[in-house]
Protein backbone atom coordinates (compact mmCIF):
# COMPACT_ATOMS: atom_id res chain seq x y z
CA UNK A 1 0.00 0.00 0.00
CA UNK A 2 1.40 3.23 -1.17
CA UNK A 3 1.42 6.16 1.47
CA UNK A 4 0.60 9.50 -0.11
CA UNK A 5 2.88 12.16 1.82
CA UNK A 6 1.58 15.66 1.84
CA UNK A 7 4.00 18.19 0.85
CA UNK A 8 5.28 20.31 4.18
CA UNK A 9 2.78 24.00 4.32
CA UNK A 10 4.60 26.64 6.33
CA UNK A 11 2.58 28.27 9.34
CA UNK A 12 0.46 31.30 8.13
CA UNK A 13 2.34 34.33 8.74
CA UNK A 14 0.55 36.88 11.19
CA UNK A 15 1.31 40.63 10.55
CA UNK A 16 3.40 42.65 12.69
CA UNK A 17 2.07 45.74 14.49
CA UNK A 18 4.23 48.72 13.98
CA UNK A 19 5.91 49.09 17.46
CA UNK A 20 5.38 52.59 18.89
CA UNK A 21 7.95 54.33 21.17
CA UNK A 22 6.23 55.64 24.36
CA UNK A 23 7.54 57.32 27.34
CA UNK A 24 9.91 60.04 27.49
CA UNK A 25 11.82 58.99 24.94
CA UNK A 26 9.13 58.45 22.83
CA UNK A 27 8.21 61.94 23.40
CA UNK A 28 11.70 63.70 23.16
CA UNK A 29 11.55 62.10 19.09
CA UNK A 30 8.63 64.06 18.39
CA UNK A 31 8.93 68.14 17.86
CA UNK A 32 6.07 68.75 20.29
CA UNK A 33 8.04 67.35 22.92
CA UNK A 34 11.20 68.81 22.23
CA UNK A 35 9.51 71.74 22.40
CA UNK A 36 8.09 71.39 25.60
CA UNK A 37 11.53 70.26 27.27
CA UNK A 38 12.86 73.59 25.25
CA UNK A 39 10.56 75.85 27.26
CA UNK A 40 11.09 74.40 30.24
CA UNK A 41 15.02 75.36 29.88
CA UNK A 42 14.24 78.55 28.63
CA UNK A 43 11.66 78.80 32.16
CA UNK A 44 14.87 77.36 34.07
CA UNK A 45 17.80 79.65 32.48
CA UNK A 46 15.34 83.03 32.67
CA UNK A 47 14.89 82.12 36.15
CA UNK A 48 18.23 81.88 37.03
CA UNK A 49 18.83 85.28 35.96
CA UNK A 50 16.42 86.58 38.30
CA UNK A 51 17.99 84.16 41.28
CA UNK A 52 21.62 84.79 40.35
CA UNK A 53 20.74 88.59 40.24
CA UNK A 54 18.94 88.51 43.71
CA UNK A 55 21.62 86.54 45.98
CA UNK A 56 24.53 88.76 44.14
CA UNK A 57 22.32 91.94 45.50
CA UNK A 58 21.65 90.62 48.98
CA UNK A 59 25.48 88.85 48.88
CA UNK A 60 26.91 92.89 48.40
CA UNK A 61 24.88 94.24 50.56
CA UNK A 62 25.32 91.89 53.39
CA UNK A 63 29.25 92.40 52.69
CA UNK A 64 28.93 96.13 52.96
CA UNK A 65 26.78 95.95 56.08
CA UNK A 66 29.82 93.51 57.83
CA UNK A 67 32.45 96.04 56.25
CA UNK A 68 30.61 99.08 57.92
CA UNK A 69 30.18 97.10 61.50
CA UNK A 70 33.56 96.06 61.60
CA UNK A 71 34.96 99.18 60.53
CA UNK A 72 32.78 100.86 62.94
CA UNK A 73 34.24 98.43 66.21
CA UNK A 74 37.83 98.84 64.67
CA UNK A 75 37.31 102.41 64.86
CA UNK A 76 35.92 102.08 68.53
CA UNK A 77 38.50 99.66 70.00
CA UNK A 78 41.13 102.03 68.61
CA UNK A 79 39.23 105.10 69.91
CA UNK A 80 39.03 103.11 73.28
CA UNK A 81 43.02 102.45 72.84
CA UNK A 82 43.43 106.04 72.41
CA UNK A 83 41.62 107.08 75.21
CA UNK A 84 43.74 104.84 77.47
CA UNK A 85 47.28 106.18 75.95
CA UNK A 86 45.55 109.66 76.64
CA UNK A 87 45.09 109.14 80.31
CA UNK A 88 48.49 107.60 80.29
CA UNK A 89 50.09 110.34 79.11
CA UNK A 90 48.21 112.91 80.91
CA UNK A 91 48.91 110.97 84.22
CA UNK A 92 52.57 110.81 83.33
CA UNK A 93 52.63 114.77 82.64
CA UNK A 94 51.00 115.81 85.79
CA UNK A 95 53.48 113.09 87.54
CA UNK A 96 55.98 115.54 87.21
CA UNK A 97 53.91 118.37 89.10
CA UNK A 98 55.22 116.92 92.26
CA UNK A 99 51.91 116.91 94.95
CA UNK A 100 48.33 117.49 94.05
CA UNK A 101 48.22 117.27 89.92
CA UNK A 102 46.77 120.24 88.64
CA UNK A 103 42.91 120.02 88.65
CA UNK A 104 42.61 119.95 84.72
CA UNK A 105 44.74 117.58 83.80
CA UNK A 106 43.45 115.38 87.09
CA UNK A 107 39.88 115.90 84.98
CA UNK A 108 42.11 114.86 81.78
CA UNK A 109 42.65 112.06 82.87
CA UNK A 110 39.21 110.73 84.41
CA UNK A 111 37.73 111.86 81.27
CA UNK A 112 39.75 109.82 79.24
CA UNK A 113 39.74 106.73 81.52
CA UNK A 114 35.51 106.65 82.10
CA UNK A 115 35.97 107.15 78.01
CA UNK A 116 37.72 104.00 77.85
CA UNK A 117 35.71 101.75 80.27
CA UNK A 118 32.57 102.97 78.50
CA UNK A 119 34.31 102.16 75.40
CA UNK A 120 34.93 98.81 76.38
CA UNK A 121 31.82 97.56 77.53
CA UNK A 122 29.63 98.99 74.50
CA UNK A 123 32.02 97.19 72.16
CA UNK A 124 31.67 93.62 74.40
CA UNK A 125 28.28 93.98 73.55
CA UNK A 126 28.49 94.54 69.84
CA UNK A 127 30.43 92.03 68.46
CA UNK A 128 30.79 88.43 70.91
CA UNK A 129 34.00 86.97 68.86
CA UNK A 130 35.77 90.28 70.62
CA UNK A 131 34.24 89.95 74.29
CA UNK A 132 36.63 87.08 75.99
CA UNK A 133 39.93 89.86 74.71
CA UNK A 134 37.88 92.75 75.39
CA UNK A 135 37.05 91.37 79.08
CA UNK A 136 40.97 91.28 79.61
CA UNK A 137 41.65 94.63 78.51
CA UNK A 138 38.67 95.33 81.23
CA UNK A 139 40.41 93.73 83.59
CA UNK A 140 44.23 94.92 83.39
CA UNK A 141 42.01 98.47 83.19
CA UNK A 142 41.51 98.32 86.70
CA UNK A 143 44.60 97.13 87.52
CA UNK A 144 46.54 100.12 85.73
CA UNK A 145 44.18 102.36 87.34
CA UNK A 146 45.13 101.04 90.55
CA UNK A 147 48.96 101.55 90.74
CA UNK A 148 47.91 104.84 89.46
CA UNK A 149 46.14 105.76 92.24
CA UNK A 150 48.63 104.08 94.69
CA UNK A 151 51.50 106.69 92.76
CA UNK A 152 49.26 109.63 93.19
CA UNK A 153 49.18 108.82 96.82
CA UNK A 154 52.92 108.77 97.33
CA UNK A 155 53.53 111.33 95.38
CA UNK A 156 51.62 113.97 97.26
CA UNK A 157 53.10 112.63 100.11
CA UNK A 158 57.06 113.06 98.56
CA UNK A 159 57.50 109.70 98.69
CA UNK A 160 59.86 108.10 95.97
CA UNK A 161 58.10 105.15 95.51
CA UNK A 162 55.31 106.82 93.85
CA UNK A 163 57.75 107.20 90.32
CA UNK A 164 58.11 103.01 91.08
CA UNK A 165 53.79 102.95 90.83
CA UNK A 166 53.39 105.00 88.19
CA UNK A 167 56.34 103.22 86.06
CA UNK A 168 54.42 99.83 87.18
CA UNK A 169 51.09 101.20 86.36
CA UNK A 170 52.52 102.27 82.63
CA UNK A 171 53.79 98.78 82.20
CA UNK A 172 50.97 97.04 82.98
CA UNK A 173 49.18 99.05 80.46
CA UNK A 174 51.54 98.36 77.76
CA UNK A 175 51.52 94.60 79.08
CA UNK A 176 47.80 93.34 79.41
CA UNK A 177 45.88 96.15 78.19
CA UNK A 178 47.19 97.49 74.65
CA UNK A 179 48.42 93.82 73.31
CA UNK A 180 44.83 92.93 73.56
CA UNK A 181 43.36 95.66 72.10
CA UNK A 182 46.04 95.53 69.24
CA UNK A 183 45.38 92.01 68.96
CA UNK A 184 41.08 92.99 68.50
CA UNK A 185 42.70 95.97 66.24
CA UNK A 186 44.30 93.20 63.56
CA UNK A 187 41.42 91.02 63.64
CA UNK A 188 38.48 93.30 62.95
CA UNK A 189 40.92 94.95 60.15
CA UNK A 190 41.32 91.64 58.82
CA UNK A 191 37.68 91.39 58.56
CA UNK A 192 37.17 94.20 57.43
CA UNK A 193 39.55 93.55 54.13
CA UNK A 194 37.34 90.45 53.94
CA UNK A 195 34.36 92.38 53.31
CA UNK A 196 35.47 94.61 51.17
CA UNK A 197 36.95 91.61 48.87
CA UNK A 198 33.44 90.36 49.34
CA UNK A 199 31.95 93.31 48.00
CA UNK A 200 34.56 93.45 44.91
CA UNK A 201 34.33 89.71 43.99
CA UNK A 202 30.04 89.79 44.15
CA UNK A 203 29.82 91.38 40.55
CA UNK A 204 31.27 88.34 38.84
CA UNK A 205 28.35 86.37 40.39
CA UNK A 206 26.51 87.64 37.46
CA UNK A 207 28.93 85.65 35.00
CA UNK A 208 26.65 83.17 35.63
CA UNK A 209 23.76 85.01 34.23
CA UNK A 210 25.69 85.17 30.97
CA UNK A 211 25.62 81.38 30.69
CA UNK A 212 21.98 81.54 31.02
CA UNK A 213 21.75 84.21 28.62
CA UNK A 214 23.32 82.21 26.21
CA UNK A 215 21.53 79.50 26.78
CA UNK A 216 18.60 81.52 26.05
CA UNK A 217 20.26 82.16 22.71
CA UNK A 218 20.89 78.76 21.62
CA UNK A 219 16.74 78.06 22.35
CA UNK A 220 15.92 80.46 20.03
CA UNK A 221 18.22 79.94 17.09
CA UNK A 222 17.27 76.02 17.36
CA UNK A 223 13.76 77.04 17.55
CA UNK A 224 13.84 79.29 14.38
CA UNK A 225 15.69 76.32 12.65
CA UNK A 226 12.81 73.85 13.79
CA UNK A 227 9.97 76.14 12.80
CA UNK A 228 10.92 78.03 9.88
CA UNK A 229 10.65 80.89 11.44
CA UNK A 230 13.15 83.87 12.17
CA UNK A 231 12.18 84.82 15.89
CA UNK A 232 9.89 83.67 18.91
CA UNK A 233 8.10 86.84 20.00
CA UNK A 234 7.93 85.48 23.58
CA UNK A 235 11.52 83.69 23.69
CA UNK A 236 12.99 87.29 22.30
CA UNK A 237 11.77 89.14 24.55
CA UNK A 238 12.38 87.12 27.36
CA UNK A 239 16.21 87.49 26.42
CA UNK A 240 16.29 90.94 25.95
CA UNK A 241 14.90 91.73 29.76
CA UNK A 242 16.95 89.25 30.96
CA UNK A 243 19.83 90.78 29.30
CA UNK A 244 18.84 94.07 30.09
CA UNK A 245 18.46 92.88 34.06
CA UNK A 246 21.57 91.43 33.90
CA UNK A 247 23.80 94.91 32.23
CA UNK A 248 21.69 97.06 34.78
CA UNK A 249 22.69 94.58 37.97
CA UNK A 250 26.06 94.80 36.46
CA UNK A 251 26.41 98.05 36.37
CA UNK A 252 24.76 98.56 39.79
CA UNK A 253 27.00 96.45 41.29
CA UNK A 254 30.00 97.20 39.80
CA UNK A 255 29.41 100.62 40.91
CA UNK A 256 28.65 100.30 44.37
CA UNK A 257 31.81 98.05 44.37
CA UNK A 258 33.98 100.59 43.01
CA UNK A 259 32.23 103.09 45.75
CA UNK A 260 33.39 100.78 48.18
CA UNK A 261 36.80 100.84 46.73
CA UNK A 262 37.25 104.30 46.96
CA UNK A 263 36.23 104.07 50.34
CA UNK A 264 38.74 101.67 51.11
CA UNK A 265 41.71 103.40 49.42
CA UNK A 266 40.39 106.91 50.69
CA UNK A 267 38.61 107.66 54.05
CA UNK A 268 38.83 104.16 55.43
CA UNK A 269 42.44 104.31 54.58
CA UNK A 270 43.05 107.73 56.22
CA UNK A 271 40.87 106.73 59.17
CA UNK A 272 42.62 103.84 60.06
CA UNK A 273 45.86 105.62 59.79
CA UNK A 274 45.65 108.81 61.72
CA UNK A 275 44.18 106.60 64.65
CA UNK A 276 47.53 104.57 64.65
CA UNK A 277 49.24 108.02 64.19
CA UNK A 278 47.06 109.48 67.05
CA UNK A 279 48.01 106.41 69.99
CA UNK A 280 51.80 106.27 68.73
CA UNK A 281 51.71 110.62 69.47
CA UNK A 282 50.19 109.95 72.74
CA UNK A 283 52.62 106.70 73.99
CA UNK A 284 55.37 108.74 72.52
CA UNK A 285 54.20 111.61 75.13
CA UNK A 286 53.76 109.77 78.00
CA UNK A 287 57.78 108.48 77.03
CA UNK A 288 58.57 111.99 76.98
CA UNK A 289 57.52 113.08 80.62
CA UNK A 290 59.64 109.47 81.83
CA UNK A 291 62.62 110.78 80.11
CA UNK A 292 62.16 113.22 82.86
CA UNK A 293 61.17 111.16 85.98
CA UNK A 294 63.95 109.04 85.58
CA UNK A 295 66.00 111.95 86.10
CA UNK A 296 69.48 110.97 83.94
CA UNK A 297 68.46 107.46 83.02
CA UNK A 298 65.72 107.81 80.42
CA UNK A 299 67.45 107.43 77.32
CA UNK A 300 65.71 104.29 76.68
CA UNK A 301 62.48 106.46 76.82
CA UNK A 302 63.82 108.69 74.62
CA UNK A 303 64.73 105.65 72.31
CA UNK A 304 61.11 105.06 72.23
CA UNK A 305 59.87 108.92 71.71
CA UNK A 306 61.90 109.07 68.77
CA UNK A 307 61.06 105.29 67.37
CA UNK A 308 57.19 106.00 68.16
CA UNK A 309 57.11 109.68 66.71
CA UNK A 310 58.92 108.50 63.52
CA UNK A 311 56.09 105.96 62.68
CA UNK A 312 53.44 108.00 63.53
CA UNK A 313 54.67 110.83 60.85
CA UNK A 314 55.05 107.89 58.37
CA UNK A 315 51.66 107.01 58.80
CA UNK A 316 50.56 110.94 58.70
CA UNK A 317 52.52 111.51 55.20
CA UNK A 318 49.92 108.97 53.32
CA UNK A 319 48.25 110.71 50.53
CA UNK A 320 44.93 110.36 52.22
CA UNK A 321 45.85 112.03 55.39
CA UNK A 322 45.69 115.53 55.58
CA UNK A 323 48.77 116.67 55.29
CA UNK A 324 48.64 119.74 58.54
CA UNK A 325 48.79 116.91 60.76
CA UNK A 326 52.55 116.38 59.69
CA UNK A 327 53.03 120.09 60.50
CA UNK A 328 51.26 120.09 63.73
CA UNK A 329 52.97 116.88 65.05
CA UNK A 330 56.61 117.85 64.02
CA UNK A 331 56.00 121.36 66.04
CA UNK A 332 55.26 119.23 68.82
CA UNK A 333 58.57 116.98 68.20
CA UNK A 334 60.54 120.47 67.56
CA UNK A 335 59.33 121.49 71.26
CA UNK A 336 60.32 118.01 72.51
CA UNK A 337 64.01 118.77 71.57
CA UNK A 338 63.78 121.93 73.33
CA UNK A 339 62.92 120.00 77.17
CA UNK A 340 65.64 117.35 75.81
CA UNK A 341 68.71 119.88 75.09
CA UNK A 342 67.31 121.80 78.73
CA UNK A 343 67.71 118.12 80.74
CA UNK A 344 70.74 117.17 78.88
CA UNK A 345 72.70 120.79 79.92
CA UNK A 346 72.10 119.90 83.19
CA UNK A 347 68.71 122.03 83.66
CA UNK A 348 66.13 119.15 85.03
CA UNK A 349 63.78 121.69 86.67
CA UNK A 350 63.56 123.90 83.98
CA UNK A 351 63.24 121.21 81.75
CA UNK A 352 60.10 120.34 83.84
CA UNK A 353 58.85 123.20 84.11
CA UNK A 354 58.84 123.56 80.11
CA UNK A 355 57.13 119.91 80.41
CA UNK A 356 54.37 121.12 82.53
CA UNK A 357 53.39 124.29 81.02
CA UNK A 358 50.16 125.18 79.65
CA UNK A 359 51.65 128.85 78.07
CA UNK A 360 50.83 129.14 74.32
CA UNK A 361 53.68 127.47 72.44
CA UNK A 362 54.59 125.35 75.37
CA UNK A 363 55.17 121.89 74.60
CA UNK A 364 51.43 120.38 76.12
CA UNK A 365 49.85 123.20 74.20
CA UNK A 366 51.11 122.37 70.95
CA UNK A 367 50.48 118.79 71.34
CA UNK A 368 46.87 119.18 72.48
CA UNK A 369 46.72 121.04 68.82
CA UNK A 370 48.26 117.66 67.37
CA UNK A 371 45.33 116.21 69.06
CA UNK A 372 42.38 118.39 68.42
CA UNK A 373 43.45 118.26 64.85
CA UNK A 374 43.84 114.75 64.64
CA UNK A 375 40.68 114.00 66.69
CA UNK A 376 38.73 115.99 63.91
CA UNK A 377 40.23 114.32 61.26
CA UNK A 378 39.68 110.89 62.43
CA UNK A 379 35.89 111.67 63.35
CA UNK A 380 35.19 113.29 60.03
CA UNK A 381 37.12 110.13 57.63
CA UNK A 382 34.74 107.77 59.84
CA UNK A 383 32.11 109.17 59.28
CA UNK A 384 32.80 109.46 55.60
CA UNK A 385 33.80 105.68 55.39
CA UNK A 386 30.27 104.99 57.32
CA UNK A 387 28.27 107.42 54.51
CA UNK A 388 29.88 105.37 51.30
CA UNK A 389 29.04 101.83 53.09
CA UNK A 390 26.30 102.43 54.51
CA UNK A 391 24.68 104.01 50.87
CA UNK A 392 25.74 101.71 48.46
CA UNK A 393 23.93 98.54 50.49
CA UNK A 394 20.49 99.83 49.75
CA UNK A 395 21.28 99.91 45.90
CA UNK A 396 22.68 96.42 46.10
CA UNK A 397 19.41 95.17 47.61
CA UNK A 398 17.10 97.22 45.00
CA UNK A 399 18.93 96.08 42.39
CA UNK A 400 18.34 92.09 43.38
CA UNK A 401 15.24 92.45 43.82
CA UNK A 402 14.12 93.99 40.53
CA UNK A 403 16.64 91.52 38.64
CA UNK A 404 14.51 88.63 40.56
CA UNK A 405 11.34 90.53 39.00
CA UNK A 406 12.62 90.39 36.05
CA UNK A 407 13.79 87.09 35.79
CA UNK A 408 10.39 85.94 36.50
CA UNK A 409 8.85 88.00 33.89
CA UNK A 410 11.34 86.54 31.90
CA UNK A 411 10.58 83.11 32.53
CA UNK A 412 6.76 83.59 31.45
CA UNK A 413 7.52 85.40 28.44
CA UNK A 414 9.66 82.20 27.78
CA UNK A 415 7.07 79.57 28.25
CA UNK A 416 4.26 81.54 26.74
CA UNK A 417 6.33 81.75 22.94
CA UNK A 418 7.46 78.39 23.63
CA UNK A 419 3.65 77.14 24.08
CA UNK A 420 2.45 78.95 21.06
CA UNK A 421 4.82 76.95 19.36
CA UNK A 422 3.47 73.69 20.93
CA UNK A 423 -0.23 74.77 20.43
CA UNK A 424 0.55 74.58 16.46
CA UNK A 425 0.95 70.70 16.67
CA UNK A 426 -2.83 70.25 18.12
């Protein structure tokens, strides 16, 4: 029996579905969805402006705000250094009286030291990194004051020892009371340079608005490539306020940095050095009356009148220093040598006497012109430095703001061309 084999049939084919990409990707390979990822950039990078431009404001002003407080409590610690070196001085002066001080410089001198203990405890309570130093100073305060007292007492009595207080008294003062205050002096200057480097370096913040600017760019030359069409009304105009925010912060900014530059190099500058000028003047004085107490063995004092006077005119011969203070303090010096040729020819008491006087010309008169002068000088370059700091940090703040403003404004401008766009593709 023959078998009849049926030739092999293949399995019907079935037809394949065309397989549809979903998703994100799937949507990112159609134009409608590139455009929407597009405007959401365009949202993000106009945005950015706005944020960039609003910390860069609030960055500067905050720097300008720490630059005016510190330069404010360097100002007062060295006012408060001054006032000590005053009293000093005076104390030193009057020393040489022999017996009861006269009654003005006896008033010089509590003026100067209830000046300084003020001075102290308002500045404990402005800034807390300076309150443990400041604290010491307090203390070795009322230790100088002390031994001052104690040589008073001896020396209305005629008692030798009294020079031996008033020597200890001076020490202590240039021992654990001025090394602290120097010490606060350096580290409030140091933050102030901080601050003012802060308030230089903010501008380039707003680099960073350039990139976004640019990235706005890019959006709408791809866009114009994708549609056929030149510009975006929304995505143009979105750039152009966002460029415009960002030139205007620039310039805003820039400004108020180079404000605060000048201040630096000008007022803050000549504040900062006729206050050094102004404490060296007044240590070198109270060296000048223990030239004479030490009756023939001073010439270490001396050493340090001559040392102290020398840096104190270098610091007064800076361009931003007015330059009558040089005058004023080298007729003061010019007096000195007259009480040092007098002591060295063998003339102690009218060498003293010269010392002591209050006579026009005399040697305390033309120093207390030094000081007026100076005083003036230093109140008036504060108060300048305070003006230019203090003014420019409003404008920084303004300025953020409105940039945020206008980065937001930005950003809808963006996403409403960009959606016109997307609406096309309904």
């Amino acid at each position: 029996m023959t078998q009849t084999i049926a030739p092999y049939a293949a399995p019907p084919t079935t037809a394949t579905a065309p397989v549809h990409r979903t998703g994100l990707r799937g949507a990112l390979s159609r134009t409608p969805g590139r455009l929407r990822v597009a405007g959401v950039v365009s949202v993000l990078a106009a945005a950015a402006v706005g944020v960039i431009g609003l910390n860069a404001g609030l960055a500067q002003s905050q720097a300008l705000s720490d630059a005016d407080a510190d330069t404010r409590q360097l100002v007062g610690i060295q006012d408060v250094r001054n006032d000590l070196v005053v009293a000093d001085a005076t104390a030193t002066n009057a020393f040489l009286v022999g017996g009861l001080e006269p009654p003005e410089q006896r008033a010089r001198y509590d003026e100067a030291v209830a000046a300084a203990a003020n001075g102290l405890a308002q500045l404990a309570g402005s800034n807390a990194a300076d309150a443990e130093l400041l604290g010491q100073a307090t203390a070795g305060l009322t230790t100088y004051t002390g031994l001052v007292e104690q040589a008073r007492a001896n020396n209305r009595q005629g008692f030798p020892v009294g020079a031996a207080y008033l020597d200890q008294a001076s020490s202590v003062l240039r021992t654990d009371v001025l090394p602290q205050l120097d010490e606060l002096v350096q580290a409030n200057s140091d933050r102030v340079d901080a601050s003012f480097d802060s308030v230089a370096s903010v501008p380039w913040l707003l680099a960073l608005g350039i990139l976004a600017l640019a990235v706005l760019v890019v959006i709408q030359v791809w866009l114009a490539k994708r549609t056929h069409r030149r510009l975006n009304a929304g995505l143009f105009w979105s750039t152009v306020l966002a460029l415009v925010a960002t030139v205007a912060g620039a310039f805003v900014l820039g400004s108020a940095a180079a404000e605060a530059g000048d201040a630096r190099s000008g007022p803050y500058d000549a504040t900062v050095s006729v206050s050094q000028a102004y404490s060296l003047a007044n240590d070198a004085k109270s060296q000048e009356s223990f030239t004479l107490i030490k009756r023939g063995s001073g010439a270490v004092y001396e050493e340090q009148f001559v040392l102290k006077t020398d840096e104190a005119r270098e610091l007064l011969q800076r361009p931003t220093v007015d330059t009558a203070l040089v005058g004023l303090l080298d007729d003061w010096v010019a007096s000195h040598q007259e009480i040092r040729a007098l002591d060295d020819g063998g003339r102690w008491d009218e060498a003293v006497a010269l010392a002591i006087s209050e006579e026009p010309g005399a040697p305390n008169d033309l120093f207390q012109t030094f000081s007026t002068a100076a005083s003036s000088s230093l109140e008036a370059s504060a108060e300048q430095t305070h003006d230019a700091l203090a003014g420019s940090g409003g404008s920084s703040v303004l300025v953020g703001w409105l940039m945020l403003v206008a980065g937001v404004l930005a950003a809808v401008l963006s996403w409403r061309g960009i959606s016109k766009r997307v609406e096309e593709y309904r």
